[in-house]
C-alpha atoms as a PDB file:
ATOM      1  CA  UNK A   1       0.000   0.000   0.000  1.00  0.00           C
ATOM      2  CA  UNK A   2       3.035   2.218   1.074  1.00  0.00           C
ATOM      3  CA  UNK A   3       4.688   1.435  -2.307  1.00  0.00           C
ATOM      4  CA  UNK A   4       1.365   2.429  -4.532  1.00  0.00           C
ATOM      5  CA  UNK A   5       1.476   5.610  -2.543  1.00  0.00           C
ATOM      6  CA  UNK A   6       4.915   6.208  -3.227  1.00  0.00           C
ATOM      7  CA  UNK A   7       4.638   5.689  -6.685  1.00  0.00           C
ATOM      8  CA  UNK A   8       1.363   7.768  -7.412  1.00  0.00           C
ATOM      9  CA  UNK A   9       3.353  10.564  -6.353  1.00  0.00           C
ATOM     10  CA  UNK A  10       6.552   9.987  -7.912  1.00  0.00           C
ATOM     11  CA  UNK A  11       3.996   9.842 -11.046  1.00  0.00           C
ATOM     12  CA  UNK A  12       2.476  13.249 -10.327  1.00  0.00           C
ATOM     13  CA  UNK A  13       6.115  15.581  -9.914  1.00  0.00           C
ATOM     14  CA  UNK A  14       7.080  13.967 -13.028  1.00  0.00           C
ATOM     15  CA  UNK A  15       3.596  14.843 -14.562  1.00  0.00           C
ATOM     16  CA  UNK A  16       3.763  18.333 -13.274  1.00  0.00           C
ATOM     17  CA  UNK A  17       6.956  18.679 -14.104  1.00  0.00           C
ATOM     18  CA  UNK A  18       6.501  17.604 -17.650  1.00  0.00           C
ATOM     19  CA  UNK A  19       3.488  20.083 -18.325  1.00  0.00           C
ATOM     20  CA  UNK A  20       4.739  22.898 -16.106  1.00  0.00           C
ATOM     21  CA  UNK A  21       5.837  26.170 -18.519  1.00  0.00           C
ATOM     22  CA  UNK A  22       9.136  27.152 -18.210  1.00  0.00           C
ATOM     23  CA  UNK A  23       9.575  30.855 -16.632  1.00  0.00           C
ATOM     24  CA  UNK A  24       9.651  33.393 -19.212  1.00  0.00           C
ATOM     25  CA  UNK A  25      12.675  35.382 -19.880  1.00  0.00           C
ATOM     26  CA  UNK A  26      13.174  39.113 -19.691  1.00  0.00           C
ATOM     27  CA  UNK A  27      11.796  41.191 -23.055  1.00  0.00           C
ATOM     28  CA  UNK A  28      14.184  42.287 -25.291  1.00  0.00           C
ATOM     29  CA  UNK A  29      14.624  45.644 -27.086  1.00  0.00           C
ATOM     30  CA  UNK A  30      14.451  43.316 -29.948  1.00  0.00           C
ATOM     31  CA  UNK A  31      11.150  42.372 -28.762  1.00  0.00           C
ATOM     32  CA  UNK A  32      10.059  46.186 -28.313  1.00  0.00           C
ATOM     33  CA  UNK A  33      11.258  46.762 -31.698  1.00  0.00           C
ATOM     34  CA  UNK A  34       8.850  44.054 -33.104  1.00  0.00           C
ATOM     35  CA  UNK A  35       5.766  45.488 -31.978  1.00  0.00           C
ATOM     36  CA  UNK A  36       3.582  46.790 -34.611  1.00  0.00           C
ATOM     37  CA  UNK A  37       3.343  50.704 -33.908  1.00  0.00           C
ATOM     38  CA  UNK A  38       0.517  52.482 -32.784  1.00  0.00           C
ATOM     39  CA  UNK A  39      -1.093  55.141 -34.713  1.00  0.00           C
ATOM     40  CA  UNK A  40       0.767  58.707 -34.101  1.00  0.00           C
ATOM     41  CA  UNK A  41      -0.684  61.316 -32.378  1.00  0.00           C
ATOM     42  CA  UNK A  42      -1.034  65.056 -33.203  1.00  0.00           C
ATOM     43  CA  UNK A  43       2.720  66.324 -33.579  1.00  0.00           C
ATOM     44  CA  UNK A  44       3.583  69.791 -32.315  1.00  0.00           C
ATOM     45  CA  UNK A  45       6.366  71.303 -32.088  1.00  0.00           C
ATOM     46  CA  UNK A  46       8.036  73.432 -29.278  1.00  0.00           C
ATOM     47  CA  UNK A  47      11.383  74.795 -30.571  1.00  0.00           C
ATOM     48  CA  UNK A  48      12.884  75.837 -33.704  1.00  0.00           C
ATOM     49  CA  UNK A  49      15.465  71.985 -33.646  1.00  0.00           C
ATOM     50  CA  UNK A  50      13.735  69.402 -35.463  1.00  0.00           C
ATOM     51  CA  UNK A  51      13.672  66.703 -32.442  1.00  0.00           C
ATOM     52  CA  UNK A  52      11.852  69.513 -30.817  1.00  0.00           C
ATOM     53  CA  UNK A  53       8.390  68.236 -30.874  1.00  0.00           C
ATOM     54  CA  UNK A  54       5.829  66.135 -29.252  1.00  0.00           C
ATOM     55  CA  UNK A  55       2.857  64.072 -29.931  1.00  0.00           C
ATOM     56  CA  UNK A  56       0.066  64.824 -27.967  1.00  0.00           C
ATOM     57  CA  UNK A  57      -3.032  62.573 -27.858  1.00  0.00           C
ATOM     58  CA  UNK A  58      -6.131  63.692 -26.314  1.00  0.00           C
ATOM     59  CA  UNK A  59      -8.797  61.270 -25.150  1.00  0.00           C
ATOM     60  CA  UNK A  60     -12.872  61.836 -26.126  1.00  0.00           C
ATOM     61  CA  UNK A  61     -15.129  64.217 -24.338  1.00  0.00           C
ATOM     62  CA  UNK A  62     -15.174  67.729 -23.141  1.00  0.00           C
ATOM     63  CA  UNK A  63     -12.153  67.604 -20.335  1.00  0.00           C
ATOM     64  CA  UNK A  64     -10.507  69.526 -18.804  1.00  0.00           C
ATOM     65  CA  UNK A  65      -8.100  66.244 -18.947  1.00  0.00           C
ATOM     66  CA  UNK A  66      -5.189  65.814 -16.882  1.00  0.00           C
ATOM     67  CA  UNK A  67      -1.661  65.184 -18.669  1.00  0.00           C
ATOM     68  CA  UNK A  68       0.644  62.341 -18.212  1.00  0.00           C
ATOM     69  CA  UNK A  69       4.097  63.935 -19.962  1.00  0.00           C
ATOM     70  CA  UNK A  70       6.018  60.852 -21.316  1.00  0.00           C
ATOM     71  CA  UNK A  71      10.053  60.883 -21.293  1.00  0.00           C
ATOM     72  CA  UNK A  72      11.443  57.759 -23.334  1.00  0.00           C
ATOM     73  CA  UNK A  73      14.495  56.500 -22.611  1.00  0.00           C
ATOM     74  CA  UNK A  74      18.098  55.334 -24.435  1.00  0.00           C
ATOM     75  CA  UNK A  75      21.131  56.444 -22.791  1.00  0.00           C
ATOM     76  CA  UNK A  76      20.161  59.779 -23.407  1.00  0.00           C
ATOM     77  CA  UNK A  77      21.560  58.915 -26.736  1.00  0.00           C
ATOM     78  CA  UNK A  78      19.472  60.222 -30.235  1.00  0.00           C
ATOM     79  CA  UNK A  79      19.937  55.985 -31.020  1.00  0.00           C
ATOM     80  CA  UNK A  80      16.444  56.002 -29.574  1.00  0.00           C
ATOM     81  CA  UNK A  81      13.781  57.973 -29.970  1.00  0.00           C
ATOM     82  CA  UNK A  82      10.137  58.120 -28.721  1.00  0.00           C
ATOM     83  CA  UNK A  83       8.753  55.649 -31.096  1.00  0.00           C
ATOM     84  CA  UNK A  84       8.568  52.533 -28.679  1.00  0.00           C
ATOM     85  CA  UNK A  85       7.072  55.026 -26.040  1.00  0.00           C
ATOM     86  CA  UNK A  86       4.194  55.172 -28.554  1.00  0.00           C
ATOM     87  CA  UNK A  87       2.767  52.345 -27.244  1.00  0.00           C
ATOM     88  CA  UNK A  88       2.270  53.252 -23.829  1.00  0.00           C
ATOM     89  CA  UNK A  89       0.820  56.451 -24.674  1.00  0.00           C
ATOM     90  CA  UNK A  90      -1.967  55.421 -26.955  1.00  0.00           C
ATOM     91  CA  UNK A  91      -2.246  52.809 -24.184  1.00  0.00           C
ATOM     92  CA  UNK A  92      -2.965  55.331 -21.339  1.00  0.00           C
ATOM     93  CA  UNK A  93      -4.787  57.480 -23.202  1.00  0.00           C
ATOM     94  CA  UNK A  94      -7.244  55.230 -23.595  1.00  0.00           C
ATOM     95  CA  UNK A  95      -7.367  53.333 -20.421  1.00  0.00           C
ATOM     96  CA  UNK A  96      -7.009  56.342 -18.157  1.00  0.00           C
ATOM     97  CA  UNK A  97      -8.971  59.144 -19.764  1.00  0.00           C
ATOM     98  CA  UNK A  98      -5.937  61.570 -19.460  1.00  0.00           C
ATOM     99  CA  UNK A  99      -4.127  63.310 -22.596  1.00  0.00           C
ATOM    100  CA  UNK A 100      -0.888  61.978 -23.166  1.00  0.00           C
ATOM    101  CA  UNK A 101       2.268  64.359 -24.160  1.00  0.00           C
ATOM    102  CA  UNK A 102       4.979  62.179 -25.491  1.00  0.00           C
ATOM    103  CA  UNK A 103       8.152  64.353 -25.859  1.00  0.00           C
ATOM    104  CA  UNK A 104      11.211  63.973 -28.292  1.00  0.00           C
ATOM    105  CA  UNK A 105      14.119  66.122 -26.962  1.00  0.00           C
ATOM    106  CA  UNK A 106      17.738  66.724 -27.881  1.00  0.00           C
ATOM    107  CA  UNK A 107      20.228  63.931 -27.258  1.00  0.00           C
ATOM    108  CA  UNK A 108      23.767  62.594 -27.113  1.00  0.00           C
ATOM    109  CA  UNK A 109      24.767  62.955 -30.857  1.00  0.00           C
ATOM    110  CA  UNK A 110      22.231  65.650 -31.472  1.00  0.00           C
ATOM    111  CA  UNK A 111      23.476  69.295 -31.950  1.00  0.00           C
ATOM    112  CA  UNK A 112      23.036  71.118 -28.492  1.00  0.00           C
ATOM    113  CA  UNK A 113      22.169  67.355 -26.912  1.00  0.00           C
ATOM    114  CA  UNK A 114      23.592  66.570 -23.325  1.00  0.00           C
ATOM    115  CA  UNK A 115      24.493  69.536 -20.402  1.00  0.00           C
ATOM    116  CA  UNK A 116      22.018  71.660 -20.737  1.00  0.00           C
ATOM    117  CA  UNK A 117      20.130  71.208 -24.106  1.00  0.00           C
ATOM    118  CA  UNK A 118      18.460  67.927 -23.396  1.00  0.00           C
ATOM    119  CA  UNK A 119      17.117  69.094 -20.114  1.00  0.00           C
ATOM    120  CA  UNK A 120      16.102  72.618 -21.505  1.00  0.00           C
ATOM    121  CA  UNK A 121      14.197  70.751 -24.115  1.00  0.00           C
ATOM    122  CA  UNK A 122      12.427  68.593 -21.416  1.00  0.00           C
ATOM    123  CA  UNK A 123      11.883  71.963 -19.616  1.00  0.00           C
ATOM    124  CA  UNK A 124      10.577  73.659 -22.172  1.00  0.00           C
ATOM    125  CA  UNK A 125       8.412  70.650 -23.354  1.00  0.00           C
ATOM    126  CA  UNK A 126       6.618  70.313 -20.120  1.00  0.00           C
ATOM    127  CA  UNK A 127       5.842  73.952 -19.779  1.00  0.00           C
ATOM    128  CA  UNK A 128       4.210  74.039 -23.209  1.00  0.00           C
ATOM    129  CA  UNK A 129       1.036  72.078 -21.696  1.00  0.00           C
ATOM    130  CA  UNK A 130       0.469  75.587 -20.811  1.00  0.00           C
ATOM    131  CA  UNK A 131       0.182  76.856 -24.568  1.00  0.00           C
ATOM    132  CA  UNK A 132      -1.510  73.614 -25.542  1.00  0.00           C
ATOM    133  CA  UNK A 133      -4.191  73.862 -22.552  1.00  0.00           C
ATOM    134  CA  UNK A 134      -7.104  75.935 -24.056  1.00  0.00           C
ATOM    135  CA  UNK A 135      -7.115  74.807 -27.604  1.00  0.00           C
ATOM    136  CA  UNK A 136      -6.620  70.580 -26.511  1.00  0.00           C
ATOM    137  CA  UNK A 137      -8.826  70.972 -23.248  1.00  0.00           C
ATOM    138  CA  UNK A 138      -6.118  70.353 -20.601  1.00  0.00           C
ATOM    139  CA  UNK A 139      -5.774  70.285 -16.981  1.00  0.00           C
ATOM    140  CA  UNK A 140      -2.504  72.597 -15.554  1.00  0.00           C
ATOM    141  CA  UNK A 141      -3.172  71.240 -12.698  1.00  0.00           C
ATOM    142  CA  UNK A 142      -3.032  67.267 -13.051  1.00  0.00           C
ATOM    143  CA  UNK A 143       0.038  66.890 -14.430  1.00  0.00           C
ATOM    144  CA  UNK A 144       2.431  64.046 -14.214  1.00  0.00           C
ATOM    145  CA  UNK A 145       5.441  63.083 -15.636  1.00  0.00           C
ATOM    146  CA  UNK A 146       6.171  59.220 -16.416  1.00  0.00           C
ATOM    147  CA  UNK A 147       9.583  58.468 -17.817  1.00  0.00           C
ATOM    148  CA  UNK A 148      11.451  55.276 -18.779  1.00  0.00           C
ATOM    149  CA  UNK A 149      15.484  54.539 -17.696  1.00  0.00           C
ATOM    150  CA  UNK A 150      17.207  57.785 -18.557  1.00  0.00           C
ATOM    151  CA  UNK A 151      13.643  59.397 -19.354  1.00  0.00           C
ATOM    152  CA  UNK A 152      13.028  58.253 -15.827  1.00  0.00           C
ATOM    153  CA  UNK A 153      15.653  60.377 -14.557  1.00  0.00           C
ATOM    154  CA  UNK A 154      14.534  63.107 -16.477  1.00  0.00           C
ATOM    155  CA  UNK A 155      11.165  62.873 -15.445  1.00  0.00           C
ATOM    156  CA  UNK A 156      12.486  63.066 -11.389  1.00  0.00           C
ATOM    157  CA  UNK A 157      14.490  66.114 -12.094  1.00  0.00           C
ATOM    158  CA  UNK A 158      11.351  67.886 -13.532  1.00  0.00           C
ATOM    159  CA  UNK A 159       9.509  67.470  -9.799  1.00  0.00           C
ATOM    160  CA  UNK A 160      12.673  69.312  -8.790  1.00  0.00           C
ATOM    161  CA  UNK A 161      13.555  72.042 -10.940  1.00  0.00           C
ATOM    162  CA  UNK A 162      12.174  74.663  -9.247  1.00  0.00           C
ATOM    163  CA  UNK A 163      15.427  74.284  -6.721  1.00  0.00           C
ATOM    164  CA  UNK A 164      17.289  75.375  -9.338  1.00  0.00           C
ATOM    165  CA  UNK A 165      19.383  78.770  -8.976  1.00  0.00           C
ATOM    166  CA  UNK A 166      18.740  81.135 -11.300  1.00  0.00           C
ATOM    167  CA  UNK A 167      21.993  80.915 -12.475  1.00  0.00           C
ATOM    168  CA  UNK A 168      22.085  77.441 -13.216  1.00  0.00           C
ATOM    169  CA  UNK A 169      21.925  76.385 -17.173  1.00  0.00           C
ATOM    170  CA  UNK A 170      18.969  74.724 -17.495  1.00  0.00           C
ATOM    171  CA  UNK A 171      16.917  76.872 -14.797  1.00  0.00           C
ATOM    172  CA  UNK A 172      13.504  78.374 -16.191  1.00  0.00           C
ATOM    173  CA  UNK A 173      11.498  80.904 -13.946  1.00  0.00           C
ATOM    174  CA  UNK A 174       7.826  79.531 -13.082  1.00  0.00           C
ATOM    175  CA  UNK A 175       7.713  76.144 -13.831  1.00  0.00           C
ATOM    176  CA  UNK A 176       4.615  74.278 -14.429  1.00  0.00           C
ATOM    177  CA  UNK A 177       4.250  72.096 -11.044  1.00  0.00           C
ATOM    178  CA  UNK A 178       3.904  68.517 -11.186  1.00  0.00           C
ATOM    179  CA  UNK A 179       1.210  66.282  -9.328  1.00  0.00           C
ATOM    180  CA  UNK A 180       3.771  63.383  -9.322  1.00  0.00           C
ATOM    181  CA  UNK A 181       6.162  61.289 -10.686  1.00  0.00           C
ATOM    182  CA  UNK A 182       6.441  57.417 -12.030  1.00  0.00           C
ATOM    183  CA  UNK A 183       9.677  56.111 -12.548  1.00  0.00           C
ATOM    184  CA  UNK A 184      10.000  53.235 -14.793  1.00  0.00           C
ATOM    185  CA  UNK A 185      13.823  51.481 -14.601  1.00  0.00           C
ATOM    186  CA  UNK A 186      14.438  55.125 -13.954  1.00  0.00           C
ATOM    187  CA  UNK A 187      17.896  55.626 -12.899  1.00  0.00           C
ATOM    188  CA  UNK A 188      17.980  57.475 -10.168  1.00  0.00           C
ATOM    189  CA  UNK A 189      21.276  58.475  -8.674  1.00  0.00           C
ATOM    190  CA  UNK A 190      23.649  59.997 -11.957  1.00  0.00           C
ATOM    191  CA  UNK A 191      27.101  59.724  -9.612  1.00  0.00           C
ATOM    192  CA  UNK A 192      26.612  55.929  -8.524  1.00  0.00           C
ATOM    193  CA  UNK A 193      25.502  55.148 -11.759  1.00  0.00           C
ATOM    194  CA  UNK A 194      28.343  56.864 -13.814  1.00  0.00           C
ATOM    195  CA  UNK A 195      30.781  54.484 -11.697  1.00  0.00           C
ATOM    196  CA  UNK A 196      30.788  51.940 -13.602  1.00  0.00           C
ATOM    197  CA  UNK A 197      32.127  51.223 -17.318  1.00  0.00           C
ATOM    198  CA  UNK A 198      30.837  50.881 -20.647  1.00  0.00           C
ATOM    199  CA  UNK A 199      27.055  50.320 -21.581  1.00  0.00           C
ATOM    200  CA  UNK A 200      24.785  53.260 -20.569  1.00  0.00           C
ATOM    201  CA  UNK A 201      26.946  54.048 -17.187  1.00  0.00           C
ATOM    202  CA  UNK A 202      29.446  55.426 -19.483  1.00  0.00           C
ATOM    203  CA  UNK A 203      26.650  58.114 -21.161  1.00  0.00           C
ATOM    204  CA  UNK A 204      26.502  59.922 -17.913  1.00  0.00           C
ATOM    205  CA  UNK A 205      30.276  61.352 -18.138  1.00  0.00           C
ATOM    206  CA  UNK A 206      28.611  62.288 -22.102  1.00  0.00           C
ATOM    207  CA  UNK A 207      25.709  63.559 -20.782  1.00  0.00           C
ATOM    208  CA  UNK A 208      27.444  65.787 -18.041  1.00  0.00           C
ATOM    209  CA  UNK A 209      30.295  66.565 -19.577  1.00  0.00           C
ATOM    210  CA  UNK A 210      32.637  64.722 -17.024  1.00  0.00           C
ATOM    211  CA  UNK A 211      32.798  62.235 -14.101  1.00  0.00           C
ATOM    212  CA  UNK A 212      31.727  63.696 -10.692  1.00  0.00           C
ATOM    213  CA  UNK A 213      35.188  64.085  -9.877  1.00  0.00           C
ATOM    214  CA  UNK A 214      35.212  66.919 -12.773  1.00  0.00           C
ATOM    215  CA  UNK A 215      31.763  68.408 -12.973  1.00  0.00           C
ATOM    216  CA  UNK A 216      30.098  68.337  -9.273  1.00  0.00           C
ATOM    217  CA  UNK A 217      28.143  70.984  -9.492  1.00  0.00           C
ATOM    218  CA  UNK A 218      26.408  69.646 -12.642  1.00  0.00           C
ATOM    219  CA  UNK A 219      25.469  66.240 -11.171  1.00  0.00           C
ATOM    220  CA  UNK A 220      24.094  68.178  -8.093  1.00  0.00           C
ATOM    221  CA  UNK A 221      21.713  70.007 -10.519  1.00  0.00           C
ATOM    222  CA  UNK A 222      20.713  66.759 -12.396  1.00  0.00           C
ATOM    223  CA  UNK A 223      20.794  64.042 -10.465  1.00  0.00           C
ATOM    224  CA  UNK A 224      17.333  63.290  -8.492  1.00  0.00           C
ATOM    225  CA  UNK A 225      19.100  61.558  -5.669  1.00  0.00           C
ATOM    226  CA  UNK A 226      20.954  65.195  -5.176  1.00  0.00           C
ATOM    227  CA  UNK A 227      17.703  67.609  -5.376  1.00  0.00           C
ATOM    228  CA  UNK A 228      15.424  65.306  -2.631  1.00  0.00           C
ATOM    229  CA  UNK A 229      13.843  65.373  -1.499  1.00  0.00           C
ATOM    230  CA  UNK A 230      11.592  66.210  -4.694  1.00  0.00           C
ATOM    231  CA  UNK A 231       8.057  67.431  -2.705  1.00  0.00           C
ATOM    232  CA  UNK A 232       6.007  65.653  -5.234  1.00  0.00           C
ATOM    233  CA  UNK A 233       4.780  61.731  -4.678  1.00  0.00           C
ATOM    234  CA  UNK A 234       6.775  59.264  -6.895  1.00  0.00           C
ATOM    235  CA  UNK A 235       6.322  55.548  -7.775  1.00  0.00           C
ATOM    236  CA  UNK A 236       8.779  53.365  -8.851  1.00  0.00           C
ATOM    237  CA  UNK A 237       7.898  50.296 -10.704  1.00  0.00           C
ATOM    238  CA  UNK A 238      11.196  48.253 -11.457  1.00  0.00           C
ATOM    239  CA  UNK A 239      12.032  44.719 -12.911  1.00  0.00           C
ATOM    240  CA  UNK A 240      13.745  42.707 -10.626  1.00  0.00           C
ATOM    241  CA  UNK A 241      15.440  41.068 -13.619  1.00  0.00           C
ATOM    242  CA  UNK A 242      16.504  44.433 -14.882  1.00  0.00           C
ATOM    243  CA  UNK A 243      20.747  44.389 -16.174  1.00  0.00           C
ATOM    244  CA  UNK A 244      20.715  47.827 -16.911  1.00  0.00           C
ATOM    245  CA  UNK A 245      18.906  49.479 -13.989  1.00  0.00           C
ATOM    246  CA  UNK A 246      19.978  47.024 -10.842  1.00  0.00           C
ATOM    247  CA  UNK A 247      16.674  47.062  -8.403  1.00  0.00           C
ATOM    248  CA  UNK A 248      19.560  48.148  -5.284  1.00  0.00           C
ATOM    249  CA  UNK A 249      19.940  51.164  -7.049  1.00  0.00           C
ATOM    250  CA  UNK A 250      15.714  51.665  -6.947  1.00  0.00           C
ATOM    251  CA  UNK A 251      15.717  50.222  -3.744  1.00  0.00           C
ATOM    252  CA  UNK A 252      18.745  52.657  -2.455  1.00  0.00           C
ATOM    253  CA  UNK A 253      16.904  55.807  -3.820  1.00  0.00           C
ATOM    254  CA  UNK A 254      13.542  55.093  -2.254  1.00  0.00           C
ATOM    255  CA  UNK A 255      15.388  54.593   1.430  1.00  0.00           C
ATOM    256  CA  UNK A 256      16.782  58.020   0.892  1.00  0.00           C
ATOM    257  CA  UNK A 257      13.965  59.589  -0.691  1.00  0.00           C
ATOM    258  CA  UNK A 258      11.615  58.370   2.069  1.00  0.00           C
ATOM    259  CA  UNK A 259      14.807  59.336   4.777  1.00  0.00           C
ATOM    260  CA  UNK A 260      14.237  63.117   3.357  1.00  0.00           C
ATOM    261  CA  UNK A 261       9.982  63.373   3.670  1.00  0.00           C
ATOM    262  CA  UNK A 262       9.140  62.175  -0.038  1.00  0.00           C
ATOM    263  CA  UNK A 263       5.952  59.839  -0.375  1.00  0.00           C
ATOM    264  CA  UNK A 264       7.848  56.499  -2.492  1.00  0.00           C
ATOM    265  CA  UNK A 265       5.724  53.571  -3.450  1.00  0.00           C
ATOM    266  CA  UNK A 266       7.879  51.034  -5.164  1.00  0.00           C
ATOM    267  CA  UNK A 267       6.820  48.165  -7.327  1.00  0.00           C
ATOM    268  CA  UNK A 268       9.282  45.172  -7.882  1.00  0.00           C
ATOM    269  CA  UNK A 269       7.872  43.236 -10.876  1.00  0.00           C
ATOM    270  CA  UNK A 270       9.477  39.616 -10.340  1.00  0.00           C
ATOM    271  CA  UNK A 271      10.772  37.606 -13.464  1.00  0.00           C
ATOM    272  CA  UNK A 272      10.432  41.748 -15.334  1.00  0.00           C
ATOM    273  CA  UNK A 273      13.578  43.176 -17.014  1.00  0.00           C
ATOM    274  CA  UNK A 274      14.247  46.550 -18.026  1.00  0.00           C
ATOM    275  CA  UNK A 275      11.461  46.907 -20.614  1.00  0.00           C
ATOM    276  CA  UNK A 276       8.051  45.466 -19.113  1.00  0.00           C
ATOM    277  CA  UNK A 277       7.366  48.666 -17.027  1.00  0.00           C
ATOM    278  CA  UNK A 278       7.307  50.742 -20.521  1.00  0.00           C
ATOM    279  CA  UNK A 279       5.229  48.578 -21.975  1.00  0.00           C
ATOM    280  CA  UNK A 280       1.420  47.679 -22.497  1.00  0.00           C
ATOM    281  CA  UNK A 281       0.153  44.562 -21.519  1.00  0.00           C
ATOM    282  CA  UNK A 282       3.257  43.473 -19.774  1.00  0.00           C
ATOM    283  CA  UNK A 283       3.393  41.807 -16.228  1.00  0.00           C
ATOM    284  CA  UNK A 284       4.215  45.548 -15.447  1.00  0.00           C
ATOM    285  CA  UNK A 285       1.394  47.077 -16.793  1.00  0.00           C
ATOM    286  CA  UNK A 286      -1.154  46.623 -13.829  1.00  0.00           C
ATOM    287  CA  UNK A 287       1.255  48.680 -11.317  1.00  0.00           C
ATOM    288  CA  UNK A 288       1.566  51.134 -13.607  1.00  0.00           C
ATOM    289  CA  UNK A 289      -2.059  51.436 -14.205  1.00  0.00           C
ATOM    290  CA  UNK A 290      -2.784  51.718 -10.427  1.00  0.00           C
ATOM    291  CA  UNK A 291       0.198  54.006 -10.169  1.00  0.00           C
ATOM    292  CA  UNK A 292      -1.074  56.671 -12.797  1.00  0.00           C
ATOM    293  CA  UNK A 293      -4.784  56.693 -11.199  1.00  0.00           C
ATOM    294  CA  UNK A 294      -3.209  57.210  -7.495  1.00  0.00           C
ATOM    295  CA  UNK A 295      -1.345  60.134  -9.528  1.00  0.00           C
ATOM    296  CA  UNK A 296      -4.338  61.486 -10.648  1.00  0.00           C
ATOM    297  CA  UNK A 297      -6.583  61.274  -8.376  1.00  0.00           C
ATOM    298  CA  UNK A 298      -8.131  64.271  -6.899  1.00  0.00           C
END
């Protein structure tokens, strides 16, 4: 009798583990790549340089709607551009009943790209919902910025630009105040992550001109984990997978973010890499979901 037991469940593990699905693996940027794109939305333009535009889609009825600003990432390089964040904006605009402002900006490899012109450009992006407000049926006062990696960092430093001297490069008087921020594989903190070499660490030096060792004073006016705390609420959805963006770094931020008086909800996505959060449809895409209506709500 012992035996037939023993046997009946040797017979089961080996069932289950002959029909179980193996865990799936991280998305690639191939992956991204292969996704058919969405349709565009209404490109304007908010500076003379020709990656100075957005596309703005608005979502049915009379508004006002709030605005979700969308910073894609890349390195900060011009290699990528604001194509794959297409998807999440048609996405959101739909499923959250805010307008969507999905921003291309001045990179690494683009004339006047890097220290200050790519922050300028995200500046002067953002405070364009102003201009746009009337005519498109917006709401100044529900705006929030999402961003993705390095758009992620840009999207932090927005919430804290009005620390900004006057003095400093990319300071603009009266900026348009944010209701929060989500951070997807945002980096966080530009002088731990410049430390190490090669892949997208090494575009920090090119974005700021120098290590930390060199140019201080510019990573103290860029870097999010410099300007908290940031007075705005941010969440923080993260792969736990992710190569590019470790989750200590996420993890490290929050602590000190939370240590200064910010409000920090972070969501580790388990088995996620570095692309799920910007992404539709993903395991991500629930957190983010929740994240944007907590953003938003009144």
């Amino acid at each position: 009798m012992i035996a037939r037991l023993l046997v009946s469940s040797l017979l089961a593990v080996c069932m289950a583990s002959a029909f179980a699905q193996p865990a799936a693996a991280p998305m690639t940027w191939s992956e991204v790549q292969a996704r058919p794109l969405p349709a565009p939305g209404v490109r304007v333009t908010y500076g003379g340089a020709q990656q100075q535009f957005g596309e703005l889609r608005v979502p049915p009825g009379p508004g006002p709607h709030p605005v979700l600003v969308l910073i894609h990432g890349g390195c900060w390089h011009r290699s990528f551009d604001l194509q794959y964040f297409s998807h999440l904006a048609d996405a959101l605009t739909r499923e959250t009943g805010a307008a969507t402002w999905n921003i291309e900006y001045r990179r690494l490899g683009d004339p006047g790209g890097g220290w200050p012109g790519s922050f300028l450009d995200i500046a002067n992006a953002t405070d364009q919902i102003r201009a746009l407000a009337a005519r498109h049926h917006l709401d100044t006062d529900r705006v929030v910025a999402i961003g993705h990696s390095a758009g992620g960092q840009l999207a932090l430093w927005l919430a804290a630009r009005d620390q900004l001297a006057p003095g400093s490069a990319p300071y603009r008087p009266n900026p348009l105040k944010l209701r929060g921020v989500i951070g997807l594989s945002a980096i966080t903190d530009l002088i731990a992550y410049s430390r190490p070499q090669g892949g997208c660490n090494a575009a920090v030096g090119e974005l700021l001109g120098g290590s930390p060792e060199r140019q201080l004073a510019r990573y103290q006016q860029a870097s999010p984990r410099e300007l908290l705390p940031l007075g705005v609420p941010q969440w923080l959805i993260q792969g736990v997978e992710d190569p590019i963006v470790p989750l200590a770094t996420v993890r490290a931020y929050a602590g000190a973010a939370k240590d200064a008086g910010d409000t920090v909800t972070v969501e580790e996505i388990a088995g996620a890499g570095h692309f799920e959060p910007a992404l539709p449809g993903t395991s991500a895409w629930p957190a983010l979901l929740a994240a944007v209506r907590a953003a938003l709500k009144p």
